[in-house]
C-alpha atoms as a PDB file:
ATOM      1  CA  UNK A   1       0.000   0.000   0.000  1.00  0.00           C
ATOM      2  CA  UNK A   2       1.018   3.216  -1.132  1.00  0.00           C
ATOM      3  CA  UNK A   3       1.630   6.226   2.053  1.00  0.00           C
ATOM      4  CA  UNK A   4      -1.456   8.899   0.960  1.00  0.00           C
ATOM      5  CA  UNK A   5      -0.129  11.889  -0.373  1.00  0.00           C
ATOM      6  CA  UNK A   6       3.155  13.033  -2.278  1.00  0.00           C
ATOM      7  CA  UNK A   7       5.290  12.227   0.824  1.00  0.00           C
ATOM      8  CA  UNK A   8       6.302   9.706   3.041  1.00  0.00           C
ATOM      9  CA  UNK A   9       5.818  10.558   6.465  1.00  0.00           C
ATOM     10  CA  UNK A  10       9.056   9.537   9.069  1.00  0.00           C
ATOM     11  CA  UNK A  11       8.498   9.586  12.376  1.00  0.00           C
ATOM     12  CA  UNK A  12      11.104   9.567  15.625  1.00  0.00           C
ATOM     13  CA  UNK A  13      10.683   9.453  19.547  1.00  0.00           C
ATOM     14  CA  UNK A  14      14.373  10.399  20.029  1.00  0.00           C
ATOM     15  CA  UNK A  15      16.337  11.372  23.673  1.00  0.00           C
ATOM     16  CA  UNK A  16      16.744  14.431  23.428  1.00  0.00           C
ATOM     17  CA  UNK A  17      17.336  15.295  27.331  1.00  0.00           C
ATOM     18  CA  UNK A  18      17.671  13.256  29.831  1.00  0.00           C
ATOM     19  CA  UNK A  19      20.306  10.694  30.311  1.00  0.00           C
ATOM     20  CA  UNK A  20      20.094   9.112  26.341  1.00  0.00           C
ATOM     21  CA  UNK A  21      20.778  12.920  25.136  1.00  0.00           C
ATOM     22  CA  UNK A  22      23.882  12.056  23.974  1.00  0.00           C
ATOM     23  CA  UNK A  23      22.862   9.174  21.568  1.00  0.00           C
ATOM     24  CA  UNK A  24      19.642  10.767  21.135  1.00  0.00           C
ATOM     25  CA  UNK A  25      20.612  13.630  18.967  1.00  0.00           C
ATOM     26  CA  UNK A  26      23.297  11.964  17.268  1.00  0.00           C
ATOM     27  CA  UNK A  27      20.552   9.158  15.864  1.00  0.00           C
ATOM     28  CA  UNK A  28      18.739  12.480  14.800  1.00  0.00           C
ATOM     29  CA  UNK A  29      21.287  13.676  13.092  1.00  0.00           C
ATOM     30  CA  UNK A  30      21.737  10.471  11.700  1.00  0.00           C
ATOM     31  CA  UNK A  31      18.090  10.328  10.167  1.00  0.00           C
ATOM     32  CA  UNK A  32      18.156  14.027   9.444  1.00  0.00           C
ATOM     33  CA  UNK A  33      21.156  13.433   7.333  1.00  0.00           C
ATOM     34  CA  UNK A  34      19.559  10.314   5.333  1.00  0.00           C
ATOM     35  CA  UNK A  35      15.775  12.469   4.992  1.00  0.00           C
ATOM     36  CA  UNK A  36      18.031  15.272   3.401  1.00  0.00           C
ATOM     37  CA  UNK A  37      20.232  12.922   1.465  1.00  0.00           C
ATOM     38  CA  UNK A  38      17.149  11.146  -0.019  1.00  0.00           C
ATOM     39  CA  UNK A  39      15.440  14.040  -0.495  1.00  0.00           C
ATOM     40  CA  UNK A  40      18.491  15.543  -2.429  1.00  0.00           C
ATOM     41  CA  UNK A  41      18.000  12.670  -4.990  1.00  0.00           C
ATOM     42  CA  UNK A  42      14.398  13.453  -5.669  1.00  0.00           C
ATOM     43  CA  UNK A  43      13.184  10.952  -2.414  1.00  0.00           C
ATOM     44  CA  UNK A  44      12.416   7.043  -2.316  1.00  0.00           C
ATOM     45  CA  UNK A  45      11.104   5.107  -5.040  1.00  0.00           C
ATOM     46  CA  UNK A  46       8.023   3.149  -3.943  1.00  0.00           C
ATOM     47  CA  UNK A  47       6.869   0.587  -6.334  1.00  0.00           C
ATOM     48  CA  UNK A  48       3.351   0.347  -5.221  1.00  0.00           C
ATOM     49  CA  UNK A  49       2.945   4.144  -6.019  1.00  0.00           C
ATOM     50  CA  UNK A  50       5.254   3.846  -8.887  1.00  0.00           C
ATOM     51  CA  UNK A  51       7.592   7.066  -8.507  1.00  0.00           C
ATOM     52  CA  UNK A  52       9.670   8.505  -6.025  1.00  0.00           C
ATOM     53  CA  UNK A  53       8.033  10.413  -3.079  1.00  0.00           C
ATOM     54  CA  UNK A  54       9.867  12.614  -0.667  1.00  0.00           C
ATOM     55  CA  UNK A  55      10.260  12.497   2.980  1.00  0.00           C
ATOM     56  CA  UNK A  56       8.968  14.387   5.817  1.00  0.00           C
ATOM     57  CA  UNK A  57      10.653  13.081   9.483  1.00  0.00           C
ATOM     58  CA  UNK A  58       8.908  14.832  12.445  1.00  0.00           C
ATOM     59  CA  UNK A  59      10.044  14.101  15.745  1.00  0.00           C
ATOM     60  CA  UNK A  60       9.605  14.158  19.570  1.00  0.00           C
ATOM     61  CA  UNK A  61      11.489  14.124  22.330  1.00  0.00           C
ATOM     62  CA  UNK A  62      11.005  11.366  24.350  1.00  0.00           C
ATOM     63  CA  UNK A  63      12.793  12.442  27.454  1.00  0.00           C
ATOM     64  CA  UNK A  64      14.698   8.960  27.753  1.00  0.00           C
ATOM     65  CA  UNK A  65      12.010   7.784  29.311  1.00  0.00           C
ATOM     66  CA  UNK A  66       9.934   4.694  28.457  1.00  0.00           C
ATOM     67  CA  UNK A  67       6.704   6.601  29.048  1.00  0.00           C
ATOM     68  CA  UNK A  68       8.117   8.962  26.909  1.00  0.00           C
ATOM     69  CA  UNK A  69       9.078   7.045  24.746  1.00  0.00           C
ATOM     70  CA  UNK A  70       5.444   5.040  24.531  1.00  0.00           C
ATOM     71  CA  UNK A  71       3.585   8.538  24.171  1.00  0.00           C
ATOM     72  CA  UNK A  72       5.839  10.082  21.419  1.00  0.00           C
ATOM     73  CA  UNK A  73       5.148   6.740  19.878  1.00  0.00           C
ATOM     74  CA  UNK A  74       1.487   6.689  20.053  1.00  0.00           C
ATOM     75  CA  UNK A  75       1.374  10.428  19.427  1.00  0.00           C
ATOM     76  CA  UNK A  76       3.525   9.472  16.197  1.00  0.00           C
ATOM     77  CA  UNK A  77       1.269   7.216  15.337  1.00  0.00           C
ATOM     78  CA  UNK A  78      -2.473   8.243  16.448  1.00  0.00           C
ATOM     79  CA  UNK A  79      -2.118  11.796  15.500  1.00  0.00           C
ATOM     80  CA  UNK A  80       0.980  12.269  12.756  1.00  0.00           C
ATOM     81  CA  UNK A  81      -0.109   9.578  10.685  1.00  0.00           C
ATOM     82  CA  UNK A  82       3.524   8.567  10.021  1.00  0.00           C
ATOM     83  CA  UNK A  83       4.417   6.079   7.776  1.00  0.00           C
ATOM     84  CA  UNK A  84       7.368   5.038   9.082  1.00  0.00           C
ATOM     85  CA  UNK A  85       8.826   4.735  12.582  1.00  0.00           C
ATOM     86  CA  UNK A  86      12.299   4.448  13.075  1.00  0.00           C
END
């Protein structure tokens, strides 16, 4: 199944403070530097849809918690509509 629209939709609960900071924003870093890459070469082909579709990441800091974690997930999820989790 195709993601709806023109763009794939990334999403990231990420440890941004707290104890994981460290790792945290380097993994962001990490995916921001692969969205931008991607994007650079005019996005990700996806067969079902048949072309290549950019990508949007969008993330939250999940305080390096696991209830952080599980909200920024759900949040993600229930109210992004994200394609992909990483």
């Amino acid at each position: 199944m195709p993601p709806r629209g023109d763009r794939i939709r990334v999403g990231m609960a990420v440890s941004l403070s707290g104890q994981f900071s460290s790792q945290g924003s380097q993994a962001l870093q990490g995916a921001s530097a692969w969205v931008q890459d991607a994007n650079a070469e005019g996005g990700v082909y996806v067969a079902s849809a048949g072309r290549r579709l950019h990508l949007d990441l969008t993330h939250y800091d999940d305080e390096s918690t696991v209830h952080g974690a599980r909200s920024m997930t759900e949040r993600l999820i229930v109210n992004d509509g994200v394609d992909l989790l990483l």
